[in-house]
C-alpha atoms as a PDB file:
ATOM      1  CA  UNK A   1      99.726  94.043 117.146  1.00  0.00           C
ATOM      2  CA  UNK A   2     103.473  95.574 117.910  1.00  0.00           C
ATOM      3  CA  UNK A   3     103.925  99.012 116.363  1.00  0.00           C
ATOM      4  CA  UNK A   4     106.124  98.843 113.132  1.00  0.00           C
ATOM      5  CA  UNK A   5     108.009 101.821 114.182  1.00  0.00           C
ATOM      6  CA  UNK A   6     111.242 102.270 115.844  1.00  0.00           C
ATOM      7  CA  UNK A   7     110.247 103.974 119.167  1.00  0.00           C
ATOM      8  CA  UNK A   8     112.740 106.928 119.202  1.00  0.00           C
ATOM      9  CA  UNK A   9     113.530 109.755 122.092  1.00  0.00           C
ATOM     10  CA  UNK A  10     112.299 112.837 120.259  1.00  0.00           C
ATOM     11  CA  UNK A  11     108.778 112.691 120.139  1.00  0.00           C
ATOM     12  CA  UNK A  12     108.505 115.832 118.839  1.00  0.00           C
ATOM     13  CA  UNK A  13     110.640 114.769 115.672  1.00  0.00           C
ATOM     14  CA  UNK A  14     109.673 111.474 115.444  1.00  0.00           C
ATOM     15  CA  UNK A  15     105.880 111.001 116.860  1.00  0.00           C
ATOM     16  CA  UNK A  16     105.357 108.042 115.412  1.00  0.00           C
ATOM     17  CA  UNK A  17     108.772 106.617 116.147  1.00  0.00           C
ATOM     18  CA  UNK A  18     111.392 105.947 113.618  1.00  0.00           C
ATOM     19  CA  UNK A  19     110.679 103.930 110.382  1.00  0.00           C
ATOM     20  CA  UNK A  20     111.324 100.230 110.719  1.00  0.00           C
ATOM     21  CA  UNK A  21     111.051  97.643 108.311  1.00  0.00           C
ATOM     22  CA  UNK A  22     109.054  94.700 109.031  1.00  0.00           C
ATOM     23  CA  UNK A  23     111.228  92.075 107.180  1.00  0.00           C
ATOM     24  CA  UNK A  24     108.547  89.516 107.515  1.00  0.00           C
ATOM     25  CA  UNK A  25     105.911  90.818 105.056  1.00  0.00           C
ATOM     26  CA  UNK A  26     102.465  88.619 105.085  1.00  0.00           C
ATOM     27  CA  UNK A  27      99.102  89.973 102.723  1.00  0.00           C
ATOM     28  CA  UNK A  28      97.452  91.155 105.837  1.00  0.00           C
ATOM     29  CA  UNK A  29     100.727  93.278 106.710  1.00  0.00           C
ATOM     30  CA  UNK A  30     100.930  94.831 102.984  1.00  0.00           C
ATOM     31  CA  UNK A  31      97.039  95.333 103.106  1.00  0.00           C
ATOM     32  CA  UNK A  32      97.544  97.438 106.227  1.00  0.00           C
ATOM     33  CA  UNK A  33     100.274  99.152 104.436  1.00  0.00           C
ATOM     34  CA  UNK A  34      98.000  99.782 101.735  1.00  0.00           C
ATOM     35  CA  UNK A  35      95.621 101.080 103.426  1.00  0.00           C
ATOM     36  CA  UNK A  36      97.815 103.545 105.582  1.00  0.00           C
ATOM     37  CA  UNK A  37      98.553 104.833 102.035  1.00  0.00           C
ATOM     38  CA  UNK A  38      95.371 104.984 100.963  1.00  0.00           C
ATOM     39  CA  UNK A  39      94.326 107.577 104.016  1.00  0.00           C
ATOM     40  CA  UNK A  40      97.325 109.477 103.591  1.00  0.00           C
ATOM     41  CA  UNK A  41      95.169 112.880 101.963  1.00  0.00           C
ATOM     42  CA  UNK A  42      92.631 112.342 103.912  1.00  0.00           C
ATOM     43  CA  UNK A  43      94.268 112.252 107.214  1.00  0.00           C
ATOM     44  CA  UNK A  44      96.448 115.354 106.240  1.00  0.00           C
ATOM     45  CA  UNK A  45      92.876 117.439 105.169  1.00  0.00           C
ATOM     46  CA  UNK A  46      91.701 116.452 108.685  1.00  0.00           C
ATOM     47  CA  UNK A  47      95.052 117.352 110.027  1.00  0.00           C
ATOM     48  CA  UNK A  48      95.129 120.361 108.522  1.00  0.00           C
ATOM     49  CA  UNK A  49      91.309 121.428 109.132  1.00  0.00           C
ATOM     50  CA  UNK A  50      90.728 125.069 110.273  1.00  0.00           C
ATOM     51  CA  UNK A  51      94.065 125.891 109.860  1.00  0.00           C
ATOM     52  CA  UNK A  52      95.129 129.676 109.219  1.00  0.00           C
ATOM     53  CA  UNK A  53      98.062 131.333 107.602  1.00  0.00           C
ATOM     54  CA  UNK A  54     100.204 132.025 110.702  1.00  0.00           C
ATOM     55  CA  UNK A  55      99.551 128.360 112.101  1.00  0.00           C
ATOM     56  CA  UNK A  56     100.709 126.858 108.642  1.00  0.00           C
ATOM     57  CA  UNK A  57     103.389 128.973 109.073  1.00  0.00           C
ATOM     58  CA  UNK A  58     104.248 128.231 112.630  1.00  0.00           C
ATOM     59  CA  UNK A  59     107.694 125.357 112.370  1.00  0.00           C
ATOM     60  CA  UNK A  60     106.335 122.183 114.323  1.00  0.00           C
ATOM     61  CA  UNK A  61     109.555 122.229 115.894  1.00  0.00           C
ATOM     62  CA  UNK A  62     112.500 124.569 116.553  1.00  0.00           C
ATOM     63  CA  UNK A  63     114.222 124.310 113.049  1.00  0.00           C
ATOM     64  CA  UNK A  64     111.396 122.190 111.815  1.00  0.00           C
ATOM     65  CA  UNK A  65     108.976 122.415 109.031  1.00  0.00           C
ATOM     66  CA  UNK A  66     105.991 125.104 108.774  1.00  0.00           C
ATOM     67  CA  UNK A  67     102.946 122.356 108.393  1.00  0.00           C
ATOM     68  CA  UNK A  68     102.774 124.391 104.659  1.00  0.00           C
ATOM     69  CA  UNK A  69     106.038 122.754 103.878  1.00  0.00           C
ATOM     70  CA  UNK A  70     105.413 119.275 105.306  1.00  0.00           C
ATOM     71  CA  UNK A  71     102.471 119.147 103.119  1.00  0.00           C
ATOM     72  CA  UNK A  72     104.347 120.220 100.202  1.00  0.00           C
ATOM     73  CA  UNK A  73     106.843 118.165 101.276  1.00  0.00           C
ATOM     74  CA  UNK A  74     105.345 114.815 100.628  1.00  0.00           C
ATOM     75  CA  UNK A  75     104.066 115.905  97.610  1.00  0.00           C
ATOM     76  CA  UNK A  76     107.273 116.034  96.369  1.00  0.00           C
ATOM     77  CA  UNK A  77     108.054 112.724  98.515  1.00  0.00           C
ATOM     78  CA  UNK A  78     105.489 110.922  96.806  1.00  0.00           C
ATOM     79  CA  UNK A  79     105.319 112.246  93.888  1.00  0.00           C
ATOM     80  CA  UNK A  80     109.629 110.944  93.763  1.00  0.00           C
ATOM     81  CA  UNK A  81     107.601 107.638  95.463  1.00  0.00           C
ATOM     82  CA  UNK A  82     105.269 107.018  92.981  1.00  0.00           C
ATOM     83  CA  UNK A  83     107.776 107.107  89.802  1.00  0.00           C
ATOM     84  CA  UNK A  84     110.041 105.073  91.431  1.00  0.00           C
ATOM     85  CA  UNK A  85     107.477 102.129  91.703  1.00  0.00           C
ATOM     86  CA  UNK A  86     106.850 102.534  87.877  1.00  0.00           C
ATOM     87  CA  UNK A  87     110.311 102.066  87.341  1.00  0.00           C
ATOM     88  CA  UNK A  88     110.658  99.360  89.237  1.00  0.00           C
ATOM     89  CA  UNK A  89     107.885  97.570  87.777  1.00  0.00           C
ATOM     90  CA  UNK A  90     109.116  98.328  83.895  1.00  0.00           C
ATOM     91  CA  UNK A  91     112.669  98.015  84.342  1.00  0.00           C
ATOM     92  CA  UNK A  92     115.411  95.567  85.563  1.00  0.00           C
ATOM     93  CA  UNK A  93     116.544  97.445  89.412  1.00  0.00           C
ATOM     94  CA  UNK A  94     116.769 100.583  87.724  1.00  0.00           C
ATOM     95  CA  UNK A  95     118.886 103.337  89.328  1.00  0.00           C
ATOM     96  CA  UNK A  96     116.820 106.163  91.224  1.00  0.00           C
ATOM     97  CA  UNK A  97     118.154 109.904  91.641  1.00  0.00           C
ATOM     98  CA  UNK A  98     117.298 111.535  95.299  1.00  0.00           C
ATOM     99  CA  UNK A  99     116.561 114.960  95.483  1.00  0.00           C
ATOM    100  CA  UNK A 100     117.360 117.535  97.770  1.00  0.00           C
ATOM    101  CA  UNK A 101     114.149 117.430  99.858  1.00  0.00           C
ATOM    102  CA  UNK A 102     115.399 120.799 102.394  1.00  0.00           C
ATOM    103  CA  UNK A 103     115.948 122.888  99.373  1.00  0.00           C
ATOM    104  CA  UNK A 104     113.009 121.495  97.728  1.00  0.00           C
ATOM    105  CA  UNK A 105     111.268 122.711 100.872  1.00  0.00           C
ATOM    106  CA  UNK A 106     112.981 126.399 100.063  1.00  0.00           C
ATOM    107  CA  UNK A 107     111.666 126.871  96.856  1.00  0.00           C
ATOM    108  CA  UNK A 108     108.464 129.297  96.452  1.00  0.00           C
ATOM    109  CA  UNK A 109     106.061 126.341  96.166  1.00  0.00           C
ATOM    110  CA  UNK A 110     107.163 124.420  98.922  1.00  0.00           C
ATOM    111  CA  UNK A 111     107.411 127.590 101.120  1.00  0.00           C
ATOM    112  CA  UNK A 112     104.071 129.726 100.066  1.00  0.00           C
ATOM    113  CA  UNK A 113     101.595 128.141  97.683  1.00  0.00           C
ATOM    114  CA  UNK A 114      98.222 127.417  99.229  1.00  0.00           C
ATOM    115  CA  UNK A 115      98.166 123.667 101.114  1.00  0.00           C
ATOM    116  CA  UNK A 116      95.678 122.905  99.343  1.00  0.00           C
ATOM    117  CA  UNK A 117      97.261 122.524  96.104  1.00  0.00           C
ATOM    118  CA  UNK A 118      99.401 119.606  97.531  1.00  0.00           C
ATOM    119  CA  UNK A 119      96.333 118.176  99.292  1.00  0.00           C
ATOM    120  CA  UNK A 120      93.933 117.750  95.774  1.00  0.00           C
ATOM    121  CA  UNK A 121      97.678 116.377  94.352  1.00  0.00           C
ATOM    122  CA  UNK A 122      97.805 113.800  96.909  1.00  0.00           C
ATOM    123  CA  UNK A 123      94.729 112.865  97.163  1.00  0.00           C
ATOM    124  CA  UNK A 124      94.730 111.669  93.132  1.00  0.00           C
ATOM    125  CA  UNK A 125      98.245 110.479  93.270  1.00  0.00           C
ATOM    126  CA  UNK A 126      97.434 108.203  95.923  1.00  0.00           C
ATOM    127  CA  UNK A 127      93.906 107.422  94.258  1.00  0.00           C
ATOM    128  CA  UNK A 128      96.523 106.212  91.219  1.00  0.00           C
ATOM    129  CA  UNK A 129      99.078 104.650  93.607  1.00  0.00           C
ATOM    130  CA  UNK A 130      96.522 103.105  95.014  1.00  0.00           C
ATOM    131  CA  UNK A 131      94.676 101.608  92.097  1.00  0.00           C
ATOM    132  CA  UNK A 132      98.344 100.795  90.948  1.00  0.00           C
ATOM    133  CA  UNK A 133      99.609  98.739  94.061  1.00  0.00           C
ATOM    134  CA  UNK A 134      95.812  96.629  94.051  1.00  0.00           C
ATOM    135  CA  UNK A 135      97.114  95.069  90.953  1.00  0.00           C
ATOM    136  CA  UNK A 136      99.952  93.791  91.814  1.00  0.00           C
ATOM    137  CA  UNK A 137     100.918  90.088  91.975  1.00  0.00           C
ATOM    138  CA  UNK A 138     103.060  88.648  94.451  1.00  0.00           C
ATOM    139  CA  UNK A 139     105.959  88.940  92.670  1.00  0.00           C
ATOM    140  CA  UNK A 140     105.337  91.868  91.112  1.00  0.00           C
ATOM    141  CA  UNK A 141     105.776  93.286  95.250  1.00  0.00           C
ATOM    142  CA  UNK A 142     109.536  92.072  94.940  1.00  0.00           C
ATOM    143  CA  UNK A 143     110.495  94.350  92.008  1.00  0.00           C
ATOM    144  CA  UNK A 144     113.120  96.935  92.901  1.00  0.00           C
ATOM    145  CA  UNK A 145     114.860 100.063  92.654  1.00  0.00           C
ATOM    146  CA  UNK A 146     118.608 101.070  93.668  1.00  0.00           C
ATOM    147  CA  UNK A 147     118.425 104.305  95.768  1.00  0.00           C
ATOM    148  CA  UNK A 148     121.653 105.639  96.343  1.00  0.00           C
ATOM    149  CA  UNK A 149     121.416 105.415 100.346  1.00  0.00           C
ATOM    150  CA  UNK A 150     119.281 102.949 101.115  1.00  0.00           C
ATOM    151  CA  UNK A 151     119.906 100.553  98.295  1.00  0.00           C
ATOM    152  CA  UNK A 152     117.436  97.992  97.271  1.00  0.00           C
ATOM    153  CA  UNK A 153     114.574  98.273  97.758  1.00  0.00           C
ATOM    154  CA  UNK A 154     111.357  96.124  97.009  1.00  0.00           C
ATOM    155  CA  UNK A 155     108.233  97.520  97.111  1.00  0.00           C
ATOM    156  CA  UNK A 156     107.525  95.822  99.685  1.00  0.00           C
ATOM    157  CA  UNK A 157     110.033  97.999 101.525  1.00  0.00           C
ATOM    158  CA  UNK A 158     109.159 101.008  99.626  1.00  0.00           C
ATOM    159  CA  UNK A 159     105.546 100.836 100.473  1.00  0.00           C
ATOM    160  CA  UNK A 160     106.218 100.074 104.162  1.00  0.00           C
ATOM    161  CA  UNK A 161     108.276 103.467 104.035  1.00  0.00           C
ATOM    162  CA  UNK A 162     105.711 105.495 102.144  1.00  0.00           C
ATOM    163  CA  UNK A 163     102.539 104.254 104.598  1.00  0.00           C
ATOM    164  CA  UNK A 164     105.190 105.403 107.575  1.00  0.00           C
ATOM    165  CA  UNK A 165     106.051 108.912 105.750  1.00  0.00           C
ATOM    166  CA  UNK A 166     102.753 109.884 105.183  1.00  0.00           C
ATOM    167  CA  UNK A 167     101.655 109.135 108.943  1.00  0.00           C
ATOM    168  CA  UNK A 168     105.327 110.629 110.204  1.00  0.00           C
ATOM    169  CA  UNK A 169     104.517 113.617 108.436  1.00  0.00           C
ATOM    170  CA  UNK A 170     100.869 113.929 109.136  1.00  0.00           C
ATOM    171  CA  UNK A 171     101.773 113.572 112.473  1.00  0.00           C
ATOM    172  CA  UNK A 172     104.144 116.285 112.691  1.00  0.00           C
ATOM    173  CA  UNK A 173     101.033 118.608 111.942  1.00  0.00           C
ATOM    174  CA  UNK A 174      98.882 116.710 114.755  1.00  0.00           C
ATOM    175  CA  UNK A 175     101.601 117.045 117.502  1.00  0.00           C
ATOM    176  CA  UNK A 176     101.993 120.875 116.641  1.00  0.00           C
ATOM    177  CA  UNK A 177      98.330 121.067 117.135  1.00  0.00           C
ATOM    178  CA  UNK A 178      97.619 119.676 120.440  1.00  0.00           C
ATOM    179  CA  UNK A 179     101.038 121.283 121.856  1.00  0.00           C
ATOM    180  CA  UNK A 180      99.565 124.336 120.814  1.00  0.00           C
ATOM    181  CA  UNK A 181      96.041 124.348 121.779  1.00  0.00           C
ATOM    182  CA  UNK A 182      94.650 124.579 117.856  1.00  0.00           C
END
C-alpha cells in the first residue's frame, strides 16, 4: 500500500514526509488510522527509551525541537485534538481556537518538566480517544469543526492528521537518534 504522506525534500524535518489527506476514506483506511493513534505513547516511550538529560535536550534539527519539547508538544497537540473531536461531535461545525504551539513550546513545561509527564498523559488521552473514536458510527466520522487555517474538517480528516502527527513527531526523536549514534 502507497504511503499516505507527501514525500517532501527535508528528511530531517519531515521524515515521514508531509501530511496528506487521503480523500478516499474506506473502514480499513480509518482502522489503520486508528490504530496509528492508538500506538502513538507507546511508540514515543520506545522512542524515547534510555534517553538522558542532554540528549532530550539536544534540538533534532538546527532550530528544531529538543525531543523534551516534541513530547510536550503533542501533548498539547492532542490534548487541542482531542477537545476538538468532542466539539464536533456535540455541536453544529463549531468554531475551534489554535494556539500558539512555538510559544507553547517556550513555556517552563514544554521546555523542562520531566518527558515523562507528557508520556503517562498521552498514553490515557489516547486510551480515551481511543475508546471514543471505536464508537463512532459512520456518520458520526463526518462531524466537523472550523479551524481557522485549515477549515473544515471531518474527523475523518482530523484523525488522518492526528495518526500522521504523532508518527511525524515520534519520528523526529527516531531520526535524531540514529544520526547520532544513541
Amino acid at each position: 500500500m502507497p504511503s499516505p504522506f507527501v514525500d517532501h525534500p527535508d528528511r530531517v524535518r519531515y521524515p515521514v514526509g508531509d501530511f496528506g489527506l487521503d480523500p478516499e476514506v474506506t473502514a480499513s483506511k480509518r482502522a489503520r488510522w486508528l490504530q496509528q493513534m492508538a500506538e502513538v505513547p507507546a511508540g514515543l516511550a520506545a522512542a524515547l527509551s534510555g534517553l538522558d538529560d542532554r540528549q532530550l535536550g539536544t534540538p533534532y534539527r538546527e532550530g528544531g525541537w529538543t525531543p523534551r519539547q516534541l513530547v510536550h508538544h503533542l501533548a498539547d497537540a492532542h490534548m487541542n485534538g482531542f477537545v476538538r473531536f468532542k466539539l464536533a461531535l456535540t455541536e453544529d461545525l463549531p468554531p475551534i481556537k489554535t494556539y500558539e504551539e512555538t510559544l507553547w513550546a517556550e513555556t517552563a513545561d514544554g521546555r523542562d518538566a520531566p518527558v515523562g509527564v507528557s508520556v503517562r498523559l498521552l498514553a490515557a488521552l489516547h486510551e480515551r480517544w481511543t475508546i471514543l473514536l471505536a464508537s463512532l458510527s459512520g456518520p458520526e466520522f463526518g462531524r466537523a469543526f472550523n479551524h481557522p487555517q485549515r477549515g473544515l474538517m471531518t474527523i475523518d480528516k482530523a484523525i488522518q492528521l492526528y495518526a500522521w502527527h504523532g508518527i511525524h513527531h515520534t519520528s523526529h526523536i527516531t531520526g535524531l537518534r540514529d544520526r547520532q549514534g544513541w
